[in-house]
PDB file of N, CA and C in Angstrom:
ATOM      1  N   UNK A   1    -197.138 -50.721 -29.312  1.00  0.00           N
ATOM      2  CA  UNK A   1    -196.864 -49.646 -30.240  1.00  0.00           C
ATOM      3  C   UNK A   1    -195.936 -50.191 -31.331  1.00  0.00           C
ATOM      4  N   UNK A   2    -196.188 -49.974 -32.656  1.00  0.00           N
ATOM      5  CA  UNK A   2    -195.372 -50.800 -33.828  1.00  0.00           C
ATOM      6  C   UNK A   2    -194.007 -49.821 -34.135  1.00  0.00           C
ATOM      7  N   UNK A   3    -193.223 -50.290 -34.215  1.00  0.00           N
ATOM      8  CA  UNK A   3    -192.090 -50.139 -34.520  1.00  0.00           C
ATOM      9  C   UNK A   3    -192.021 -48.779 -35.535  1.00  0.00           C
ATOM     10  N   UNK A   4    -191.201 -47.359 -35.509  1.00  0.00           N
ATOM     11  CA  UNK A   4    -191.524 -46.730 -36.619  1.00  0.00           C
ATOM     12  C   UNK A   4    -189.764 -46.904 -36.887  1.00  0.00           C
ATOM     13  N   UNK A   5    -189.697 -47.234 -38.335  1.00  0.00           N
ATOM     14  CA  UNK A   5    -188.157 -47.113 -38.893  1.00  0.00           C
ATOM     15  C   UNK A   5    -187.912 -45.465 -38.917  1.00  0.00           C
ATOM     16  N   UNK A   6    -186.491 -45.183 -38.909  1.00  0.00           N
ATOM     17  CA  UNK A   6    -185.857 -44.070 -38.625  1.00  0.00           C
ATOM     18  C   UNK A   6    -185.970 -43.592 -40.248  1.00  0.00           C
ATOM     19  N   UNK A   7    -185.849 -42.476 -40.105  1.00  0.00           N
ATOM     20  CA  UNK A   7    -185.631 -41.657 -41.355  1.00  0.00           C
ATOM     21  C   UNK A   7    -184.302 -41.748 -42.372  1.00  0.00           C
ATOM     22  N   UNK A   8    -184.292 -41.949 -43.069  1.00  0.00           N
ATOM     23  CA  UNK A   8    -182.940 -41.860 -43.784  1.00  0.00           C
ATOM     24  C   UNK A   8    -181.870 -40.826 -43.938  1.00  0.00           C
ATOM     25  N   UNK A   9    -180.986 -40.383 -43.618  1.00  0.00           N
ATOM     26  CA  UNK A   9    -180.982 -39.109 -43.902  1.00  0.00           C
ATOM     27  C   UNK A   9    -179.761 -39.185 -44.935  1.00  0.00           C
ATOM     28  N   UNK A  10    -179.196 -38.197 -45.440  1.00  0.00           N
ATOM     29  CA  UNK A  10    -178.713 -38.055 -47.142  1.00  0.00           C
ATOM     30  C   UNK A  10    -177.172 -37.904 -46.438  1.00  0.00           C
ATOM     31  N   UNK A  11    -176.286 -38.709 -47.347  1.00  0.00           N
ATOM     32  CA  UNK A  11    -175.152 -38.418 -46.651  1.00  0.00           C
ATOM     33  C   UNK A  11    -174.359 -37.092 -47.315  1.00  0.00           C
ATOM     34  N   UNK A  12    -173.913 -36.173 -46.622  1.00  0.00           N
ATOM     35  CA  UNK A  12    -173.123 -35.036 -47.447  1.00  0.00           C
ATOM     36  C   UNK A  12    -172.008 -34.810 -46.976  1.00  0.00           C
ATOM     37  N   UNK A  13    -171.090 -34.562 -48.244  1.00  0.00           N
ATOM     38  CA  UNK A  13    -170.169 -34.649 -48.722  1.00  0.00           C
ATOM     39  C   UNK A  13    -168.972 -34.117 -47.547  1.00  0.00           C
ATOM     40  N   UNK A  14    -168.402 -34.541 -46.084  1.00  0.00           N
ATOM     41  CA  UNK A  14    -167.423 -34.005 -45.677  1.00  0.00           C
ATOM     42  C   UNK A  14    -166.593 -32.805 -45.956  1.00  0.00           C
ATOM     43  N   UNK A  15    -166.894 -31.632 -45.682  1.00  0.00           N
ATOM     44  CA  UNK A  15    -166.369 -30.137 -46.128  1.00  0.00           C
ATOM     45  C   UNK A  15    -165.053 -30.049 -45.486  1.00  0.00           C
ATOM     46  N   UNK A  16    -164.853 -30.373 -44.542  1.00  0.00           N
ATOM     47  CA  UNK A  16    -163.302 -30.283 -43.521  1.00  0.00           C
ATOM     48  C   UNK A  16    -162.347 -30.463 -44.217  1.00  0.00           C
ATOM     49  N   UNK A  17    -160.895 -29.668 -44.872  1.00  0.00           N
ATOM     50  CA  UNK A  17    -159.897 -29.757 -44.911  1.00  0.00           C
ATOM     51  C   UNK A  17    -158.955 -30.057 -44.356  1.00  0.00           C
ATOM     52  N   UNK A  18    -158.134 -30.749 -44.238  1.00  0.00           N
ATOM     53  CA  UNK A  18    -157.161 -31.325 -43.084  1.00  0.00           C
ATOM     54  C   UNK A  18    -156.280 -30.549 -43.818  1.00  0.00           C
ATOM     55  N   UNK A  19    -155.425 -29.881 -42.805  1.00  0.00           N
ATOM     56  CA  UNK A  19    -153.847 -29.456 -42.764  1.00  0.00           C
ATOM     57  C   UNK A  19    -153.275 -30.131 -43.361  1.00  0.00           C
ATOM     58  N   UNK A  20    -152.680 -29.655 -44.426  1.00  0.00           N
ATOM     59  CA  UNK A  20    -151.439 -30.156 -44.834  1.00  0.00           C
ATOM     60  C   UNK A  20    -150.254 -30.073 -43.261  1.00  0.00           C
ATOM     61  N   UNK A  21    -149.851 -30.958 -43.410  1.00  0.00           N
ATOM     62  CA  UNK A  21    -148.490 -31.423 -42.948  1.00  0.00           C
ATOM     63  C   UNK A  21    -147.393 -31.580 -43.522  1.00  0.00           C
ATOM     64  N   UNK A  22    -146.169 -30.948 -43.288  1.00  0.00           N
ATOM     65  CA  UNK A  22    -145.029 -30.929 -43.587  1.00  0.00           C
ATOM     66  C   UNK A  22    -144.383 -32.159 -43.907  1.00  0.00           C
ATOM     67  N   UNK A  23    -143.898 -32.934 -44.582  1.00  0.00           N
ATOM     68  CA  UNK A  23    -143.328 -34.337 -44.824  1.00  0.00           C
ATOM     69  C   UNK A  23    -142.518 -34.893 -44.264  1.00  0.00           C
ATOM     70  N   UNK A  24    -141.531 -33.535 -43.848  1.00  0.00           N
ATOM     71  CA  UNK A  24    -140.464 -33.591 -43.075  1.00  0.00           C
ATOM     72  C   UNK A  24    -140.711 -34.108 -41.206  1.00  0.00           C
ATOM     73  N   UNK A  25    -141.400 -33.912 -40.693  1.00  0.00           N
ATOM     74  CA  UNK A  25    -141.874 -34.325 -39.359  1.00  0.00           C
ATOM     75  C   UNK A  25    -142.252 -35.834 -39.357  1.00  0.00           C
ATOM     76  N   UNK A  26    -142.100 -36.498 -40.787  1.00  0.00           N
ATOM     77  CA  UNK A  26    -142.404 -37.819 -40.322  1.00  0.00           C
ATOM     78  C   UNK A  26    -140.667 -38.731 -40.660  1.00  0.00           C
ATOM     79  N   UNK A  27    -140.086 -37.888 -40.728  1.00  0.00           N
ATOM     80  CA  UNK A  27    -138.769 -38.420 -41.115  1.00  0.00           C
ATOM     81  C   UNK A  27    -138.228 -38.751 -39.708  1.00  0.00           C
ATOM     82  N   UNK A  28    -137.243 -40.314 -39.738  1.00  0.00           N
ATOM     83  CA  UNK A  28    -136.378 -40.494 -39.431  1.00  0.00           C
ATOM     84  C   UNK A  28    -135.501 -39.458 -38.449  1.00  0.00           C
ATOM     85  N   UNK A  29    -134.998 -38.046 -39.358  1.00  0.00           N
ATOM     86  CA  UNK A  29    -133.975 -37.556 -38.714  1.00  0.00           C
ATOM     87  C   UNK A  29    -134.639 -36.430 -37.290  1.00  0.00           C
ATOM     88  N   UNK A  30    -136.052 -36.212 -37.995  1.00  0.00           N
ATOM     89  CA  UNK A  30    -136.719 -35.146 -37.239  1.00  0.00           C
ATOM     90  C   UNK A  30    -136.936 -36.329 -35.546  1.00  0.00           C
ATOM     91  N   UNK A  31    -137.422 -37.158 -36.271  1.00  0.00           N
ATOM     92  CA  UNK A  31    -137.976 -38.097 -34.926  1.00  0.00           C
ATOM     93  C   UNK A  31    -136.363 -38.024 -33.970  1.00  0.00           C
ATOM     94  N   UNK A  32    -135.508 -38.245 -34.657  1.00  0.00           N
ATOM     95  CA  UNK A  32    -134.031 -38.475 -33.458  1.00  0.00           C
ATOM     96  C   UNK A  32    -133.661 -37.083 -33.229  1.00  0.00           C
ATOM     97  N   UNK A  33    -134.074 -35.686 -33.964  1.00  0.00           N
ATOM     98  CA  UNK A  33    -134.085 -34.571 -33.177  1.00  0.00           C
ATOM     99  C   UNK A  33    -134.716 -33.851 -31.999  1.00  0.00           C
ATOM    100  N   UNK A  34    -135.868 -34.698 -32.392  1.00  0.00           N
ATOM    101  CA  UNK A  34    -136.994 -34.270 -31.209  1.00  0.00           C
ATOM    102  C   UNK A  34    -137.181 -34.765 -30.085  1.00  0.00           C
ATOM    103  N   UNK A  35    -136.420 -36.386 -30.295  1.00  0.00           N
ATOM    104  CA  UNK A  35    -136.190 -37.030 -28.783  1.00  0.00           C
ATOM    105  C   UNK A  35    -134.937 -36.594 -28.028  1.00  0.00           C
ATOM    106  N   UNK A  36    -133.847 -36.205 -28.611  1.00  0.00           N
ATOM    107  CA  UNK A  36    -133.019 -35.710 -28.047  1.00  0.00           C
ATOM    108  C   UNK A  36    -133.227 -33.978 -27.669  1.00  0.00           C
ATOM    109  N   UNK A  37    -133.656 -33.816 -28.154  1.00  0.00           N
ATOM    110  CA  UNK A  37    -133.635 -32.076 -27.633  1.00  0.00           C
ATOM    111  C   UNK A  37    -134.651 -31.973 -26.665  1.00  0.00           C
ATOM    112  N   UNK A  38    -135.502 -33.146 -26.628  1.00  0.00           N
ATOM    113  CA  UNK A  38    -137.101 -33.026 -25.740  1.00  0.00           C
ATOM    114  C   UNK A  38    -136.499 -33.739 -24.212  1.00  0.00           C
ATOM    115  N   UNK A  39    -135.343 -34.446 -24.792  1.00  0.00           N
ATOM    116  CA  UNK A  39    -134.743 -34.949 -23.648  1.00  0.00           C
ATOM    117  C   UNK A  39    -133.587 -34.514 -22.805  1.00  0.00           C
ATOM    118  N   UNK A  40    -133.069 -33.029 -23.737  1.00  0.00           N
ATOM    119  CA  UNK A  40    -132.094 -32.344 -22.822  1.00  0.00           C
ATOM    120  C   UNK A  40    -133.040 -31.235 -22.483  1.00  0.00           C
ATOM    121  N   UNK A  41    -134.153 -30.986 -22.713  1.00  0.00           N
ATOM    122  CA  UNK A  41    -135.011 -30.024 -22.512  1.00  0.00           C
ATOM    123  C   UNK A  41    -136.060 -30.370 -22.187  1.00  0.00           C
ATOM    124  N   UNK A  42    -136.469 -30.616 -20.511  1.00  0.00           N
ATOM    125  CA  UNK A  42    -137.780 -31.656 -20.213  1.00  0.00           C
ATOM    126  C   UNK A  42    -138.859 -30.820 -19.897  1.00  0.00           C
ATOM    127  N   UNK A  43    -138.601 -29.554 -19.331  1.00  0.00           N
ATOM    128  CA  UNK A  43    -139.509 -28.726 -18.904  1.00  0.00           C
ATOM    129  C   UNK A  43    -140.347 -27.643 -20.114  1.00  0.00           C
ATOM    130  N   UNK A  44    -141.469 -27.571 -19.792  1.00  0.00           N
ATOM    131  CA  UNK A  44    -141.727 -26.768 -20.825  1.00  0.00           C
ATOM    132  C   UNK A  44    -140.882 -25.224 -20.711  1.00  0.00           C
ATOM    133  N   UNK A  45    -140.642 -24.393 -21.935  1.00  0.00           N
ATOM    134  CA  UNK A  45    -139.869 -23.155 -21.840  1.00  0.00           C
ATOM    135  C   UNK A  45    -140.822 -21.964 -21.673  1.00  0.00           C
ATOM    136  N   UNK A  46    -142.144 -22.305 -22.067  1.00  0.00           N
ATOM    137  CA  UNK A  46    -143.087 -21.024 -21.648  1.00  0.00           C
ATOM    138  C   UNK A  46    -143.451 -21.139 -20.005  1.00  0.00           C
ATOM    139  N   UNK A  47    -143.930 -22.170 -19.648  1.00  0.00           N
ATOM    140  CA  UNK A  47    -144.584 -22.386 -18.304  1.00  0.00           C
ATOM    141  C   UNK A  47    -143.690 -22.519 -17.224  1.00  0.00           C
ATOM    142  N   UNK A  48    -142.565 -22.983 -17.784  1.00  0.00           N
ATOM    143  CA  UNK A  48    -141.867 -23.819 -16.937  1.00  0.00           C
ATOM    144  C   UNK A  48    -142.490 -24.698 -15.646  1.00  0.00           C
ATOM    145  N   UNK A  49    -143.533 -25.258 -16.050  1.00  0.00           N
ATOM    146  CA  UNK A  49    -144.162 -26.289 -14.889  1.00  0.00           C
ATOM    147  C   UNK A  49    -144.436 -27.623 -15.289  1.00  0.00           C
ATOM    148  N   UNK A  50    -144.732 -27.490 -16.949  1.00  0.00           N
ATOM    149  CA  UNK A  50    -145.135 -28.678 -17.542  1.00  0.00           C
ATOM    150  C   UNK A  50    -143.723 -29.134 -17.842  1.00  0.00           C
ATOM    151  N   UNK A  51    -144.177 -31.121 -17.999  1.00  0.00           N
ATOM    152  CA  UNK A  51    -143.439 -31.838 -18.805  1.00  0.00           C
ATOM    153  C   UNK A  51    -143.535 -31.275 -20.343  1.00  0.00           C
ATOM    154  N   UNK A  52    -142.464 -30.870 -20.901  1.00  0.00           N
ATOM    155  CA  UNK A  52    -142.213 -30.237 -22.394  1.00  0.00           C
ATOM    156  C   UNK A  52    -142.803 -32.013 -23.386  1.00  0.00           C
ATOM    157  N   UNK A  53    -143.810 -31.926 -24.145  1.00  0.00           N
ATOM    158  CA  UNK A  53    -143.832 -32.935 -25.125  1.00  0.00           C
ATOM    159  C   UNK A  53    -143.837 -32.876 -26.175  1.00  0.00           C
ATOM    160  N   UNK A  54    -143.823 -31.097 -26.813  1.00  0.00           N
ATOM    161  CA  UNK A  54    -143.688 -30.674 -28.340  1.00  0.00           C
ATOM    162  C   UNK A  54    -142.391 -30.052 -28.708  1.00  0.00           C
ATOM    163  N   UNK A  55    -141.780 -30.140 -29.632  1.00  0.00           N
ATOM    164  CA  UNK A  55    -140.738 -29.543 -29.930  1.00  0.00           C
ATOM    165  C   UNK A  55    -141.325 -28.428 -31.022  1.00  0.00           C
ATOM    166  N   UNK A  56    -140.977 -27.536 -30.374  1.00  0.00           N
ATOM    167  CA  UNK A  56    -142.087 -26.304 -31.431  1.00  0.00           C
ATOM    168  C   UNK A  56    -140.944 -25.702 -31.980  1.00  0.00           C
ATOM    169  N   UNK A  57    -140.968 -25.106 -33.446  1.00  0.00           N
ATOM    170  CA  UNK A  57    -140.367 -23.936 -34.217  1.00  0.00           C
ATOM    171  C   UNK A  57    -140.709 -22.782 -33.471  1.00  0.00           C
ATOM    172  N   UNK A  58    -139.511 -21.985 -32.649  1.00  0.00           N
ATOM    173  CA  UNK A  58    -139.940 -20.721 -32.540  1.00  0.00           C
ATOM    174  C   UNK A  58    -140.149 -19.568 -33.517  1.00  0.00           C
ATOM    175  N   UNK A  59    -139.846 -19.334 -34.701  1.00  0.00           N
ATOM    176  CA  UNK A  59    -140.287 -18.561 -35.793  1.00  0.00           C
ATOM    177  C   UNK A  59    -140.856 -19.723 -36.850  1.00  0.00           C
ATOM    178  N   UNK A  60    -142.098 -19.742 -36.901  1.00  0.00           N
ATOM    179  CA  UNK A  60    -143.206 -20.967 -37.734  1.00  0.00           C
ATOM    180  C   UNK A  60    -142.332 -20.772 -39.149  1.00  0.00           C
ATOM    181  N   UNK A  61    -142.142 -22.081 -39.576  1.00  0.00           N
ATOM    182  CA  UNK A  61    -141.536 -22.346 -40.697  1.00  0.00           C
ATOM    183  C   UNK A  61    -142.342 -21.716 -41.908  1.00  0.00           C
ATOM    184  N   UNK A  62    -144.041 -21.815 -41.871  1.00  0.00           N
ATOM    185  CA  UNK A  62    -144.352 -21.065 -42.744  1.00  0.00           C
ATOM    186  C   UNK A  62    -144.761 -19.690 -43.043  1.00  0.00           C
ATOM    187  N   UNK A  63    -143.665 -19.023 -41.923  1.00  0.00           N
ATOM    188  CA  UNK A  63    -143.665 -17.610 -41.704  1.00  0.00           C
ATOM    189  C   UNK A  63    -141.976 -17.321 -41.803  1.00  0.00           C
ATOM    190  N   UNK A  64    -140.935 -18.348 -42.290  1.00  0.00           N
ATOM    191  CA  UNK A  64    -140.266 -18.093 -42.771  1.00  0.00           C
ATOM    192  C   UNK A  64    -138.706 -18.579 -41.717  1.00  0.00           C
ATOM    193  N   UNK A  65    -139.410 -19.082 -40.554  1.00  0.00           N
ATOM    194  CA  UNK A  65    -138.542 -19.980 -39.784  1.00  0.00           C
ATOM    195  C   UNK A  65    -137.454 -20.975 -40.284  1.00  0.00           C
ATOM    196  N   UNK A  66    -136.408 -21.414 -40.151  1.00  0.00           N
ATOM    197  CA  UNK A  66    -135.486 -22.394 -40.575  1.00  0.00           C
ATOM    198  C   UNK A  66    -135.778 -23.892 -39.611  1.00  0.00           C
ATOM    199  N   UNK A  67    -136.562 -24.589 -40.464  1.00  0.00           N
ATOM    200  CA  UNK A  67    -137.154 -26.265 -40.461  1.00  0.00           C
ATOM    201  C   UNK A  67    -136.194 -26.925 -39.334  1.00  0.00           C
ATOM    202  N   UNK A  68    -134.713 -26.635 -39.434  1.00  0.00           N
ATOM    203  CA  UNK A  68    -133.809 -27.664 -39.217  1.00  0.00           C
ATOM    204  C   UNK A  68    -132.764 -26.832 -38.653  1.00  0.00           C
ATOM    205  N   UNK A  69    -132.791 -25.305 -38.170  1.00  0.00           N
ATOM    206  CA  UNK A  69    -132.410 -24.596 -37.229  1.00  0.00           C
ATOM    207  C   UNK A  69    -132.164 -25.581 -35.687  1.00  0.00           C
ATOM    208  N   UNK A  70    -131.587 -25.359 -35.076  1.00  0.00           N
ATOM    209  CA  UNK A  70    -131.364 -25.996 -33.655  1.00  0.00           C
ATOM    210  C   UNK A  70    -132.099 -24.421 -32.812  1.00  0.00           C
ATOM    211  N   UNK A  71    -131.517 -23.508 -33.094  1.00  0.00           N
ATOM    212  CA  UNK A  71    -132.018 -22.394 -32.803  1.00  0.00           C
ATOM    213  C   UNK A  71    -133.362 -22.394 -32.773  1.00  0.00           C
ATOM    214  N   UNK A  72    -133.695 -22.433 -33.358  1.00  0.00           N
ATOM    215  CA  UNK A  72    -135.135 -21.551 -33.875  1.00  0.00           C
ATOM    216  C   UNK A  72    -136.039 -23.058 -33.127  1.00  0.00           C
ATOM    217  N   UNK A  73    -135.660 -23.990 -32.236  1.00  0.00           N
ATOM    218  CA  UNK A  73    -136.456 -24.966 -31.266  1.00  0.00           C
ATOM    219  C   UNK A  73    -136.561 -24.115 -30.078  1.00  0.00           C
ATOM    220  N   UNK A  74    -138.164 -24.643 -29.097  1.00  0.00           N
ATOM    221  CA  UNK A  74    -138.274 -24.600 -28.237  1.00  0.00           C
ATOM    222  C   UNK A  74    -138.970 -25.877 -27.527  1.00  0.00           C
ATOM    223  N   UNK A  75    -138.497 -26.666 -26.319  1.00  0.00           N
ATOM    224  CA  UNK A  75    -139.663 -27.544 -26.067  1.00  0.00           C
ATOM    225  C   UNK A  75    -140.783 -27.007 -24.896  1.00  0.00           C
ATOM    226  N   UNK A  76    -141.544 -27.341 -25.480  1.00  0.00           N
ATOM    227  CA  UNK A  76    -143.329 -26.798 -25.092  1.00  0.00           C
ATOM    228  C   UNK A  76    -143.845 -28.170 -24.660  1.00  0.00           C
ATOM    229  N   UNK A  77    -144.979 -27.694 -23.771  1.00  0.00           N
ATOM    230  CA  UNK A  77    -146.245 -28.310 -22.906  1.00  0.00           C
ATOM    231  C   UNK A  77    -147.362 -28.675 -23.950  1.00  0.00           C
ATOM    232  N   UNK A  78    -148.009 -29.333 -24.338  1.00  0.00           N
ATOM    233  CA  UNK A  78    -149.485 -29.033 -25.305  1.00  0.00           C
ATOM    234  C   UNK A  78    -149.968 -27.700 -25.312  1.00  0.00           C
ATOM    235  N   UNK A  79    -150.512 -27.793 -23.827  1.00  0.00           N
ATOM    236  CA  UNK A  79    -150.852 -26.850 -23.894  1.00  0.00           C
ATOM    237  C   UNK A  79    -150.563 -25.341 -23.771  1.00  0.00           C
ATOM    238  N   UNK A  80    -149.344 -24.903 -24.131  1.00  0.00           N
ATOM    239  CA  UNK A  80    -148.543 -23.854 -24.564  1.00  0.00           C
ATOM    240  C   UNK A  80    -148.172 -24.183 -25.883  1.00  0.00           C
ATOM    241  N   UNK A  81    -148.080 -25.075 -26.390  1.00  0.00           N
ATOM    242  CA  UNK A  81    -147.918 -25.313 -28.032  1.00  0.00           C
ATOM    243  C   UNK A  81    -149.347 -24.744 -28.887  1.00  0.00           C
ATOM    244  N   UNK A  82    -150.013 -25.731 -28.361  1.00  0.00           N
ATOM    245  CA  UNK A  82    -151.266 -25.101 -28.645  1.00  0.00           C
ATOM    246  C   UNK A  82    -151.913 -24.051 -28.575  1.00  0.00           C
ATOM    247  N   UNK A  83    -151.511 -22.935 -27.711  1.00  0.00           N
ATOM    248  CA  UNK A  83    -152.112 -21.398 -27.534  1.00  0.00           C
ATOM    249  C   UNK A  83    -151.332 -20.827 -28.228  1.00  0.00           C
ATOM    250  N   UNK A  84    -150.063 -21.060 -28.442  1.00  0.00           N
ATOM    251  CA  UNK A  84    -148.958 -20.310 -29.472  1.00  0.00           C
ATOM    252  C   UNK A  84    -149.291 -20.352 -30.554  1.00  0.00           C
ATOM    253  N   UNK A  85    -149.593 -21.635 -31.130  1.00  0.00           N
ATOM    254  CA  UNK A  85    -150.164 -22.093 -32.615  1.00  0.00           C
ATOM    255  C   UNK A  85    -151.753 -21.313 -33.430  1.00  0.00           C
ATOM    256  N   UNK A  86    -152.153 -21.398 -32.232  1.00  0.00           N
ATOM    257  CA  UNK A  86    -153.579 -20.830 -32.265  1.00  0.00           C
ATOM    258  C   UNK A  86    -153.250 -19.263 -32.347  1.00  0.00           C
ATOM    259  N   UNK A  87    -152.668 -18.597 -31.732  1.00  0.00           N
ATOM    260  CA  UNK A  87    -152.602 -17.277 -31.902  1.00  0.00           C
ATOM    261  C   UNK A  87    -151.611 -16.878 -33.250  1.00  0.00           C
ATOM    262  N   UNK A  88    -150.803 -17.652 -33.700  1.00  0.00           N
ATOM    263  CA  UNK A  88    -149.931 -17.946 -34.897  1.00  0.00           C
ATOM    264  C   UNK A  88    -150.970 -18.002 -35.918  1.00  0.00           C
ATOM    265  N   UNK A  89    -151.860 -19.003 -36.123  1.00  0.00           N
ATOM    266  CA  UNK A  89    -152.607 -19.294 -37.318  1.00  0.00           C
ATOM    267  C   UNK A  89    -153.512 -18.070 -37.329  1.00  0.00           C
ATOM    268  N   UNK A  90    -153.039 -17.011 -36.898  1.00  0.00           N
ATOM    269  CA  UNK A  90    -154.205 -15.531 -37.288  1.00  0.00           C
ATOM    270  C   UNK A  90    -153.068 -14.659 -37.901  1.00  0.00           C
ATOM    271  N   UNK A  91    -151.955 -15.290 -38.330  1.00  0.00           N
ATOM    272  CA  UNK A  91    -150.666 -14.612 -38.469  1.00  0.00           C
ATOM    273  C   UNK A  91    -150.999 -14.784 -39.852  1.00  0.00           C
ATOM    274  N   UNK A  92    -150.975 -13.962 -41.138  1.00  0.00           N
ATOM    275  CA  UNK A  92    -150.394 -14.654 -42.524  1.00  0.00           C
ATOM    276  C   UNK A  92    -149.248 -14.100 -42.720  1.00  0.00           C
ATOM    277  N   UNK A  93    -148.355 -15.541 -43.631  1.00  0.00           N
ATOM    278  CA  UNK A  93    -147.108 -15.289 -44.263  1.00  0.00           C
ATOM    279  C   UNK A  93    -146.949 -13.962 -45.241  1.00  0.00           C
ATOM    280  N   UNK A  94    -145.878 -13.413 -44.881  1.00  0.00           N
ATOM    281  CA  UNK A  94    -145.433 -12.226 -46.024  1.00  0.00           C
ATOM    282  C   UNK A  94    -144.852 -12.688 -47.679  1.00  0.00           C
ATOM    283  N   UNK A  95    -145.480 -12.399 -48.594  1.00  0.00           N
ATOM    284  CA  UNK A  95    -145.520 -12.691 -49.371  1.00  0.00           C
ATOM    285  C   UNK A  95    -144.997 -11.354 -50.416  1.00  0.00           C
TER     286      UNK A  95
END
């Protein structure tokens, strides 16, 4: 049976927006906040079962949270970061 070449198909244009990200989370000072607070705070604070590996804003910064609050931290599991976030991103900011 002879060989049939594959079809070509048309490449189109990637539609996906990536999140902006905050600038501030790649800084220096955030990284030495998050290891220390993740490290006086090992357990997650929703589950309390998981190892905590996110340092989450408890009032989302772009809902009007303070970035650099000590307060306004919680350390979270993924997966409690992630169900929080997810039910958050149906939230819009007051404007």
């Amino acid at each position: 049976m002879p060989f049939k070449p594959l079809k070509k198909i048309k490449d189109k244009p990637f539609k996906f927006k990536p999140q902006t990200i905050d600038k501030r989370y790649n800084t220096t000072a955030w990284r030495k906040i998050r290891a220390v607070f993740l490290r006086d705070n090992p357990i997650c604070n929703n589950c309390k079962r998981n190892e905590a590996t996110v340092l989450d804003h408890i009032k989302p910064v772009r809902l009007g949270g303070n970035f650099w609050d000590t307060r306004n931290y919680q350390a979270l599991c993924k997966y409690c970061h992630n169900s929080k976030s997810a039910k958050e991103s149906k939230i819009s900011p007051k404007m």
